[in-house]
N, C-alpha and C. Protein backbone atom coordinates (compact mmCIF):
# COMPACT_ATOMS: atom_id res chain seq x y z
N UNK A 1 125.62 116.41 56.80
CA UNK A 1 125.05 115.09 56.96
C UNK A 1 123.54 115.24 57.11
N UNK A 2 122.78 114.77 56.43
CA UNK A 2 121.57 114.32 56.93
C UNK A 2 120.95 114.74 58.05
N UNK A 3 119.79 115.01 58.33
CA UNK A 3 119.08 115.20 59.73
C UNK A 3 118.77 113.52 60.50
N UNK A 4 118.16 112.99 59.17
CA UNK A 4 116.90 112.00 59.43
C UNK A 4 117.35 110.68 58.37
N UNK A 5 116.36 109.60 58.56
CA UNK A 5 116.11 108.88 57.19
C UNK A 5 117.68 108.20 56.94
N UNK A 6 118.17 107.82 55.66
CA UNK A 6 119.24 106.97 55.66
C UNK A 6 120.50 107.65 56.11
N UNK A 7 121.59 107.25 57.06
CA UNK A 7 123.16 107.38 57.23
C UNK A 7 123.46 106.77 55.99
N UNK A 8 124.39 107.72 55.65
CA UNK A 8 125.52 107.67 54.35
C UNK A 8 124.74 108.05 53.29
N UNK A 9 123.55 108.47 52.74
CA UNK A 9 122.86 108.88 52.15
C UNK A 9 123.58 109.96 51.09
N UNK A 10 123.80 109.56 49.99
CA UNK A 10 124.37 110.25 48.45
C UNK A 10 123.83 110.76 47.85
N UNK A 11 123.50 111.97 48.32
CA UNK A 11 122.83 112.90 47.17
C UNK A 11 122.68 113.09 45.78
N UNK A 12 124.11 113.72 45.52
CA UNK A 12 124.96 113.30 44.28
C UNK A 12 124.18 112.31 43.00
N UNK A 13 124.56 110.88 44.33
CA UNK A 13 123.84 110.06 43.04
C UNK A 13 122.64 110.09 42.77
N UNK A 14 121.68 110.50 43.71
CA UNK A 14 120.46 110.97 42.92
C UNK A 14 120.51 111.93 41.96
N UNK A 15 120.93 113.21 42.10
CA UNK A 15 121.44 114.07 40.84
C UNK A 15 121.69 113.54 40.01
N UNK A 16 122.76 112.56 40.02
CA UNK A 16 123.00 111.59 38.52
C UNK A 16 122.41 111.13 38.01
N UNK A 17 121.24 110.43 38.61
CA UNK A 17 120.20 108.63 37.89
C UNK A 17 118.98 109.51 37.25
N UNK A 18 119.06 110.95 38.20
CA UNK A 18 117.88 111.33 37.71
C UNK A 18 118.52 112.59 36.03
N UNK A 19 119.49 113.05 36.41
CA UNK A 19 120.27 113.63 34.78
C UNK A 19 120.68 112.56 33.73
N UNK A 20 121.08 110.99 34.34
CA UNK A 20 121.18 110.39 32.98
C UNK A 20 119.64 109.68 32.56
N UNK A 21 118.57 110.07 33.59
CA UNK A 21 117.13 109.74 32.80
C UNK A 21 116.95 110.77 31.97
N UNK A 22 117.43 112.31 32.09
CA UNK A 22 116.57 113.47 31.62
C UNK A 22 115.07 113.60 32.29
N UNK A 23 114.92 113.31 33.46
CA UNK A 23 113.85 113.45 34.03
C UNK A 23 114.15 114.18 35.04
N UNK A 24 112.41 115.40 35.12
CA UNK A 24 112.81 116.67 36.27
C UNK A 24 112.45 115.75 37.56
N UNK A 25 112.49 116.66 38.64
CA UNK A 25 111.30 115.99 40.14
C UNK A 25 110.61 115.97 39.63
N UNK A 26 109.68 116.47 38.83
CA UNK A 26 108.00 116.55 38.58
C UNK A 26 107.96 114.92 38.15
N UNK A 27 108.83 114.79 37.27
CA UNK A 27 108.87 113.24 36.73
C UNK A 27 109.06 112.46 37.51
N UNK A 28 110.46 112.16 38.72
CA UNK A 28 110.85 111.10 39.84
C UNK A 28 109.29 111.39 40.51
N UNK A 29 108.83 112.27 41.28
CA UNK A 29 107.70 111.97 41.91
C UNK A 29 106.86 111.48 41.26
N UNK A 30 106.38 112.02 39.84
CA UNK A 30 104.87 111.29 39.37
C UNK A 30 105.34 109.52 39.73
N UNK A 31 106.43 109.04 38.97
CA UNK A 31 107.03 108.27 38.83
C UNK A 31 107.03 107.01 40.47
N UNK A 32 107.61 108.33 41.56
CA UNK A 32 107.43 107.07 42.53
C UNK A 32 106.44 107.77 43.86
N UNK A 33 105.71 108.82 43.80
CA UNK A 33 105.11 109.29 44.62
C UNK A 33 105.55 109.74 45.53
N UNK A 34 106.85 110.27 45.52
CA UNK A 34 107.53 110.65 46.62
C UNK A 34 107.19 112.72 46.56
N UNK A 35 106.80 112.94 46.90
CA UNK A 35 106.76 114.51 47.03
C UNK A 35 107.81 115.35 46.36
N UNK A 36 107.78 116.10 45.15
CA UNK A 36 108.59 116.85 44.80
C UNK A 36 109.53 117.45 45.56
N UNK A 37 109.21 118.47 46.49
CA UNK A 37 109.70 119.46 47.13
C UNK A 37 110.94 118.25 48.10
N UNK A 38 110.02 117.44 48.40
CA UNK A 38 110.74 116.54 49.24
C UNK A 38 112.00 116.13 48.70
N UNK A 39 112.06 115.38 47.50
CA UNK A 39 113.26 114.86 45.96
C UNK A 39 113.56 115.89 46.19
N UNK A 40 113.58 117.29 45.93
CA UNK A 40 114.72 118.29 46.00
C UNK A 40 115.57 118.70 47.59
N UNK A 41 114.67 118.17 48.80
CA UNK A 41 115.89 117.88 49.78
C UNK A 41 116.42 117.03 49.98
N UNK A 42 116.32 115.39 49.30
CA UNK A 42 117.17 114.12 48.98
C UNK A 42 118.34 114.92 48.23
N UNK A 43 118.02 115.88 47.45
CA UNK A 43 119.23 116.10 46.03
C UNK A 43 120.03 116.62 47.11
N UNK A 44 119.84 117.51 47.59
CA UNK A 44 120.79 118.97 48.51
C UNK A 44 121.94 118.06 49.42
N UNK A 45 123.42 118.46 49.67
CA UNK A 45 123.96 118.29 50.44
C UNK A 45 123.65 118.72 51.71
N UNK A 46 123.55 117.84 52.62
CA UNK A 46 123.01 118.50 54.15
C UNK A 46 121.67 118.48 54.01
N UNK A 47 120.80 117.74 53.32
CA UNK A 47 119.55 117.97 53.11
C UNK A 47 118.86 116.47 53.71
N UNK A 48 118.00 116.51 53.27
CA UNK A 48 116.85 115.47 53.53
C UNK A 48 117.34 113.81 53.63
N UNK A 49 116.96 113.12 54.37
CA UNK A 49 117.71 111.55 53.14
C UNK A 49 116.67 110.67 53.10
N UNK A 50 116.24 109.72 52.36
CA UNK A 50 114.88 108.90 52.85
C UNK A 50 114.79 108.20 53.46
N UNK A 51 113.57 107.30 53.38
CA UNK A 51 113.73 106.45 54.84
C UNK A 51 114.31 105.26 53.51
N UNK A 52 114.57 104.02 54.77
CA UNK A 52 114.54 102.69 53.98
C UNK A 52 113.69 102.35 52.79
N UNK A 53 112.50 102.72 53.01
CA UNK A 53 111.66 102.06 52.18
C UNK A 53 111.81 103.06 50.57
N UNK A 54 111.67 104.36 51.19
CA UNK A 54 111.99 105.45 49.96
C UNK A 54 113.26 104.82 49.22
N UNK A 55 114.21 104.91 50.04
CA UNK A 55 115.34 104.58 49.28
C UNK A 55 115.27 103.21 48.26
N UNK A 56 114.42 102.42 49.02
CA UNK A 56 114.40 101.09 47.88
C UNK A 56 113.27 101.68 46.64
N UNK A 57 112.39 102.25 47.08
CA UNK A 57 111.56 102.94 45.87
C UNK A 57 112.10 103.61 44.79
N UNK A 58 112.96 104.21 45.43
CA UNK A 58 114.04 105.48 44.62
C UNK A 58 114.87 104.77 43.49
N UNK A 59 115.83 103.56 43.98
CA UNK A 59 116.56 102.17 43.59
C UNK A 59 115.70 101.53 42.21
N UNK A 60 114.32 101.50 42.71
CA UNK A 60 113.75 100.34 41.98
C UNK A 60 112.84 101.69 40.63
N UNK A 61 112.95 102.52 40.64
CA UNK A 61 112.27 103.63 40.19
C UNK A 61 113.73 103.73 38.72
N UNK A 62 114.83 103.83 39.43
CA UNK A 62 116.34 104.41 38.65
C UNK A 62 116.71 103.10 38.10
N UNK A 63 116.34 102.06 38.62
CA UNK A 63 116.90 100.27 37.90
C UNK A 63 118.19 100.27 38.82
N UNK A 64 118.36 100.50 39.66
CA UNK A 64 120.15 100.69 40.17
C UNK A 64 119.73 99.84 42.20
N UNK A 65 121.17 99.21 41.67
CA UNK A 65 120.89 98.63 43.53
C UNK A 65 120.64 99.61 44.31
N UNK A 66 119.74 99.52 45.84
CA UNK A 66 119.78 100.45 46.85
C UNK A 66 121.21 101.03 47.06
N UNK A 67 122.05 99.73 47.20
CA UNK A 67 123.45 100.13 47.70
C UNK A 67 124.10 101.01 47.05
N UNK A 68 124.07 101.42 46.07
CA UNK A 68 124.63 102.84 44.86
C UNK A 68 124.35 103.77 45.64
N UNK A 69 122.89 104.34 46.62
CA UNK A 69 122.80 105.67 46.91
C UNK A 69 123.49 105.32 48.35
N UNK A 70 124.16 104.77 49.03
CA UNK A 70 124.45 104.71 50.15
C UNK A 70 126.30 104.47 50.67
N UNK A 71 126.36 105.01 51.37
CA UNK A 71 128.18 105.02 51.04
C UNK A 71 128.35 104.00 52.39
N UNK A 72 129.22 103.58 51.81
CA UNK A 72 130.06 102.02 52.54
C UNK A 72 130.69 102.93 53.82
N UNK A 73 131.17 103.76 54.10
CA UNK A 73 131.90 103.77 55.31
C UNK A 73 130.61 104.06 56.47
N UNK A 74 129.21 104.39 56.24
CA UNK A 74 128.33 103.91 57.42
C UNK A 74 127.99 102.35 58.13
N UNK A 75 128.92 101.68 57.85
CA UNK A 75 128.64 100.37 58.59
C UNK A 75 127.53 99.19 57.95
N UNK A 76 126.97 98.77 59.68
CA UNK A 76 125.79 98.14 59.49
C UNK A 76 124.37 98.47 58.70
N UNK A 77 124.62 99.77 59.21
CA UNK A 77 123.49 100.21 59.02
C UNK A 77 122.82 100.40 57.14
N UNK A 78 124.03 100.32 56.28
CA UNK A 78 124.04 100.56 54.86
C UNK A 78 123.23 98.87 54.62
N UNK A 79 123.68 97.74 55.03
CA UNK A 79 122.95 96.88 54.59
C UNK A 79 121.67 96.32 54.92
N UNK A 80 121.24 97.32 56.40
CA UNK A 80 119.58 97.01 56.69
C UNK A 80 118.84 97.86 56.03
N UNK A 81 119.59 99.18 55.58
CA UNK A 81 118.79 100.29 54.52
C UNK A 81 118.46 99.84 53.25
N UNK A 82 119.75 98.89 52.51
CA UNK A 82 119.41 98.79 51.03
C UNK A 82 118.34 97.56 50.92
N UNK A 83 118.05 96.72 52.53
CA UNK A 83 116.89 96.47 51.92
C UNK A 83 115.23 96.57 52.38
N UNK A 84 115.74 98.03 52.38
CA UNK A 84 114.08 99.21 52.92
C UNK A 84 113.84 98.44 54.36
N UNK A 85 114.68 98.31 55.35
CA UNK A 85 113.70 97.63 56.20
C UNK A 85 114.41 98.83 58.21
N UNK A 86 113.49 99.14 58.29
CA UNK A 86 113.82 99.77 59.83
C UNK A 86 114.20 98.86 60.78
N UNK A 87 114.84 99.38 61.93
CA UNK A 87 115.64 98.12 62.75
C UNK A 87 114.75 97.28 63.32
N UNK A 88 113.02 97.49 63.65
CA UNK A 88 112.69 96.76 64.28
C UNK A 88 112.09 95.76 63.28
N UNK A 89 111.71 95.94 61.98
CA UNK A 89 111.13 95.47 61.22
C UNK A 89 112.40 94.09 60.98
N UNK A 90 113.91 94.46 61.03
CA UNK A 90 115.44 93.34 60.76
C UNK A 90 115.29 92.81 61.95
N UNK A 91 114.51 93.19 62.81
CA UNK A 91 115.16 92.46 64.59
C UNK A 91 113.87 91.57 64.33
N UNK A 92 112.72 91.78 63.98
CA UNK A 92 111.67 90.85 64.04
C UNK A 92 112.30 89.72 62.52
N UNK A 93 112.26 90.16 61.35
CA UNK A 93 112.19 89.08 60.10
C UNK A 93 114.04 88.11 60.82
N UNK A 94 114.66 88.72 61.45
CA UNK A 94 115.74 87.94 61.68
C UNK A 94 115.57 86.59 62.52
N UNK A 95 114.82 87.12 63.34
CA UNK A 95 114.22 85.96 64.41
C UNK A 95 115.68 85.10 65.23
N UNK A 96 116.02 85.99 65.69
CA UNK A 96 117.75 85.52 66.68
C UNK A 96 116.93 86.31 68.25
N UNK A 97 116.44 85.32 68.50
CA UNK A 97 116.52 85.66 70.29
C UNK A 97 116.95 86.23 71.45
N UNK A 98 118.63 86.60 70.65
CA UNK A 98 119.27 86.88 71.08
C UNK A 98 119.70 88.46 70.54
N UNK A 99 119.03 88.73 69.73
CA UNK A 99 119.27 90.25 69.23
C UNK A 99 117.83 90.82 69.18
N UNK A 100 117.44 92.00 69.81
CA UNK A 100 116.68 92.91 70.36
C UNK A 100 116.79 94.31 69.06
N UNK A 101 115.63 94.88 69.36
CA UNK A 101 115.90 95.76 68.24
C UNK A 101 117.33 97.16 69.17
N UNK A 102 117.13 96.75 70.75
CA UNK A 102 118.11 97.44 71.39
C UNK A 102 119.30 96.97 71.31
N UNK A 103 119.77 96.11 71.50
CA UNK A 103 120.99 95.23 71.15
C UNK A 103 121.66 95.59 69.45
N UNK A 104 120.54 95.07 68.53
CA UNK A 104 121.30 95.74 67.36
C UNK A 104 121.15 97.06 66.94
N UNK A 105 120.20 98.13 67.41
CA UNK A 105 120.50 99.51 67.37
C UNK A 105 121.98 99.87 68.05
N UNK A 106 122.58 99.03 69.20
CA UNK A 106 124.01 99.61 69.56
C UNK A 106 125.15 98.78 68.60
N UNK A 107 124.68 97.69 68.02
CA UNK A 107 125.48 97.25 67.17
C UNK A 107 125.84 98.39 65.91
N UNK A 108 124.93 98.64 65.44
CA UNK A 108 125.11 99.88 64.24
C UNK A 108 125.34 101.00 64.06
N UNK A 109 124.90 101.56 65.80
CA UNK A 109 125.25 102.70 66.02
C UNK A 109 127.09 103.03 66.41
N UNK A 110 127.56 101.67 66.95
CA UNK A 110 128.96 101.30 67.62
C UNK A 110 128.70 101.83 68.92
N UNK A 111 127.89 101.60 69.41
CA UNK A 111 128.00 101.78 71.05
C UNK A 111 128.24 100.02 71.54
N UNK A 112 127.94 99.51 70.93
CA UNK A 112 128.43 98.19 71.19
C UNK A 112 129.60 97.63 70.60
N UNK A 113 130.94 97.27 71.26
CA UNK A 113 132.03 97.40 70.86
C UNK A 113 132.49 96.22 69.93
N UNK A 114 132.04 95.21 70.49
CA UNK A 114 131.70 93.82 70.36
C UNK A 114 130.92 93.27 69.62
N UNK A 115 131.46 92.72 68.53
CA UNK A 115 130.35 91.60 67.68
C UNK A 115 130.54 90.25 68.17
N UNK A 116 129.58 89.73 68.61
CA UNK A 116 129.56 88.29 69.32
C UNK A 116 129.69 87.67 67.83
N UNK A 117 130.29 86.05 67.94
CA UNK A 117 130.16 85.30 66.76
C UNK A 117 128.77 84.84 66.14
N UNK A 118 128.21 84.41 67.24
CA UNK A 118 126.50 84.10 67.08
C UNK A 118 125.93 85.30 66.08
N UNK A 119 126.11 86.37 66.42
CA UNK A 119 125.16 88.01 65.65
C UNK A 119 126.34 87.70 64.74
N UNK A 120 127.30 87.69 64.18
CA UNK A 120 127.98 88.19 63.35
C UNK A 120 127.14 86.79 62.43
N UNK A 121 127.40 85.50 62.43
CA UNK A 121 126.40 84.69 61.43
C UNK A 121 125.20 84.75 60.88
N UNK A 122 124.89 84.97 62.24
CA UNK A 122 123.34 85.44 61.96
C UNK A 122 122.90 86.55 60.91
N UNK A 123 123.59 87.54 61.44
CA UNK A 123 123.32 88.86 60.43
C UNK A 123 124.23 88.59 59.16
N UNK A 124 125.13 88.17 59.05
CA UNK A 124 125.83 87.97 57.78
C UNK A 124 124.86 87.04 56.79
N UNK A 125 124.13 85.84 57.34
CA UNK A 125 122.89 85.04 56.58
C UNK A 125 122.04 86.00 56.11
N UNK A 126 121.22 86.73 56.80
CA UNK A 126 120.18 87.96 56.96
C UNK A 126 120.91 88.31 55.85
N UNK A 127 121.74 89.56 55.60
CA UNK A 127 122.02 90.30 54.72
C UNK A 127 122.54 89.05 53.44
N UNK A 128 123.05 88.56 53.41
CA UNK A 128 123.30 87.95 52.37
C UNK A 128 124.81 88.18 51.97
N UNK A 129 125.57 88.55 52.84
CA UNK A 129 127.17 88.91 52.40
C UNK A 129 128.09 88.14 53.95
N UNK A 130 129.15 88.14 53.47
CA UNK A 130 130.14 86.87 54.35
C UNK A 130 130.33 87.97 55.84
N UNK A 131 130.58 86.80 56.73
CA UNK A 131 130.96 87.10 58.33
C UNK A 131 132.01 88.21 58.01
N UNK A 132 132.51 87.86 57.69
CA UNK A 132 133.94 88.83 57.12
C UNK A 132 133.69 90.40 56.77
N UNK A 133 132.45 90.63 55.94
CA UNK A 133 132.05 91.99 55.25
C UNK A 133 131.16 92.56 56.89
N UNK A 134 130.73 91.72 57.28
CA UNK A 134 129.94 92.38 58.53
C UNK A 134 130.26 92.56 59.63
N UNK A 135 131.40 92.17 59.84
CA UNK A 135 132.48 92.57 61.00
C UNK A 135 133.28 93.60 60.79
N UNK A 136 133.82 93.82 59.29
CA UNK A 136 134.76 95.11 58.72
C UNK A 136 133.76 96.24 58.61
N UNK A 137 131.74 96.09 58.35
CA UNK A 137 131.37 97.03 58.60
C UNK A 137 131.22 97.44 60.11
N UNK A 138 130.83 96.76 60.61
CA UNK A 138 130.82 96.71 62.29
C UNK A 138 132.26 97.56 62.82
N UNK A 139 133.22 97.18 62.55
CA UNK A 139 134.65 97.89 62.61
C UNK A 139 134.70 99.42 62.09
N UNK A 140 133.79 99.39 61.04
CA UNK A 140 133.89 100.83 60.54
C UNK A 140 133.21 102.08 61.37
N UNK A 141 132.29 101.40 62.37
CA UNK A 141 130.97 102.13 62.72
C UNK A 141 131.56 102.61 64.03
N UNK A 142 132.48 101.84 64.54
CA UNK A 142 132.72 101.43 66.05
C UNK A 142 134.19 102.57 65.44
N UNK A 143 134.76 102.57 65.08
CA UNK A 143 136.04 103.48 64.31
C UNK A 143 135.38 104.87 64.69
N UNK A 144 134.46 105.07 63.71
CA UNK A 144 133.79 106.64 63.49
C UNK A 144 132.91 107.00 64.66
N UNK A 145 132.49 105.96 65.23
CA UNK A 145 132.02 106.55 66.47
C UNK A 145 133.06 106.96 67.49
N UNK A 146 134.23 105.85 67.89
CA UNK A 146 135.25 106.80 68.77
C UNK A 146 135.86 107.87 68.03
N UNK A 147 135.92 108.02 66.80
CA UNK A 147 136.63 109.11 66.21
C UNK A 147 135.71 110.14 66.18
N UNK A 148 134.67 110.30 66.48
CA UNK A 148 133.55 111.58 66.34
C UNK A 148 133.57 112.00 67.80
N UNK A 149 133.79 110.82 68.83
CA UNK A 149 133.58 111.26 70.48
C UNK A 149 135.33 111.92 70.53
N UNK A 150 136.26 111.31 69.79
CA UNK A 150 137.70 112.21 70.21
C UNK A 150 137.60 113.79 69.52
N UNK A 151 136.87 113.45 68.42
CA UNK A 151 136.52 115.23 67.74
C UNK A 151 136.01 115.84 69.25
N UNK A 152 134.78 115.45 69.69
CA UNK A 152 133.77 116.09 70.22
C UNK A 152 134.75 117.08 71.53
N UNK A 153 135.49 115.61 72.29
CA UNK A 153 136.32 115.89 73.14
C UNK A 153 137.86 116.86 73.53
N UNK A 154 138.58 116.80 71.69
CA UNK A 154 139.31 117.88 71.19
C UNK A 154 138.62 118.87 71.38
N UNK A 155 137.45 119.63 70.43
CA UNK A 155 136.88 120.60 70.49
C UNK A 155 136.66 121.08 72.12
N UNK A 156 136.30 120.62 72.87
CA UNK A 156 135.58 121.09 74.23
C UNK A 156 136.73 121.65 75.02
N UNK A 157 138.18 121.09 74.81
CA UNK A 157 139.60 120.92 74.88
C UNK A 157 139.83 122.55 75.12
N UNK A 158 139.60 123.05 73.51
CA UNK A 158 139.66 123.97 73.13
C UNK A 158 139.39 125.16 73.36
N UNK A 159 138.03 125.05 74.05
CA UNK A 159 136.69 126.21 74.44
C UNK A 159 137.37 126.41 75.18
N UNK A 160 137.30 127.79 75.43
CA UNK A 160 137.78 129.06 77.41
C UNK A 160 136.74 128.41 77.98
């Protein structure tokens, strides 16, 4: 997984957009200014991932939605990425009073268990997809987070 920069981040499909251009890194960077060396740790599994904004550069560089390089089982967080924007930059353009860039950092992260109805409208308007898609991602996040703390907790299980 990733260090940094986007969750769910698809390597892969960069490998692809950039083999069905026939274009090397030398080309994606001239192309979007992103640092060569850098495009070759986006490519790598376990490697690099970009930020929001890269990723929409990357998107708008290949003609392909943000959402192609980003895999659906990361939650919330896949639809504040595809559109280049960091959480505080979605907590300010959202303008809900009631959501903090702390409040929805635990929403996405699933430390917050709970989607109130109020945030679930709200953010479903924001992104542009139904109450429905943003609660099943919300569900997904809140899933993989207790399922990563029961890994964590098996393993420790384990240790002498």
């Amino acid at each position: 997984m990733p260090k940094s920069g986007v969750p769910g981040w698809r390597p892969s499909v960069l490998r692809e957009a950039r083999a069905s251009k026939e274009w090397s890194l030398t080309e994606v960077s001239r192309r979007t200014g992103i640092d060569r060396a850098l495009l070759g740790r986006y490519e790598k599994e376990g490697g690099s991932s970009p930020s929001p904004q890269a990723l929409r550069l990357l998107a708008e560089t290949f003609g392909v939605s943000p959402a192609k390089f980003v895999d659906d089982a990361v939650g919330l967080v896949k639809y504040r990425a595809v559109l280049g924007l960091s959480q505080s930059e979605l907590v300010e353009q959202l303008k809900d009073p009631d959501l903090t860039v702390q409040t929805y950092g635990n929403l996405e992260n699933g430390r917050t268990r709970k989607l109130r109805a109020a945030q679930t409208r709200s953010l479903a308007a924001f992104f542009g997809v139904s109450e429905d898609e943003v609660r099943a991602a919300h569900e997904r996040t809140v899933k993989r987070r207790q399922q990563a703390k029961a890994d964590r907790s098996a393993g420790a299980e384990r240790t002498p």
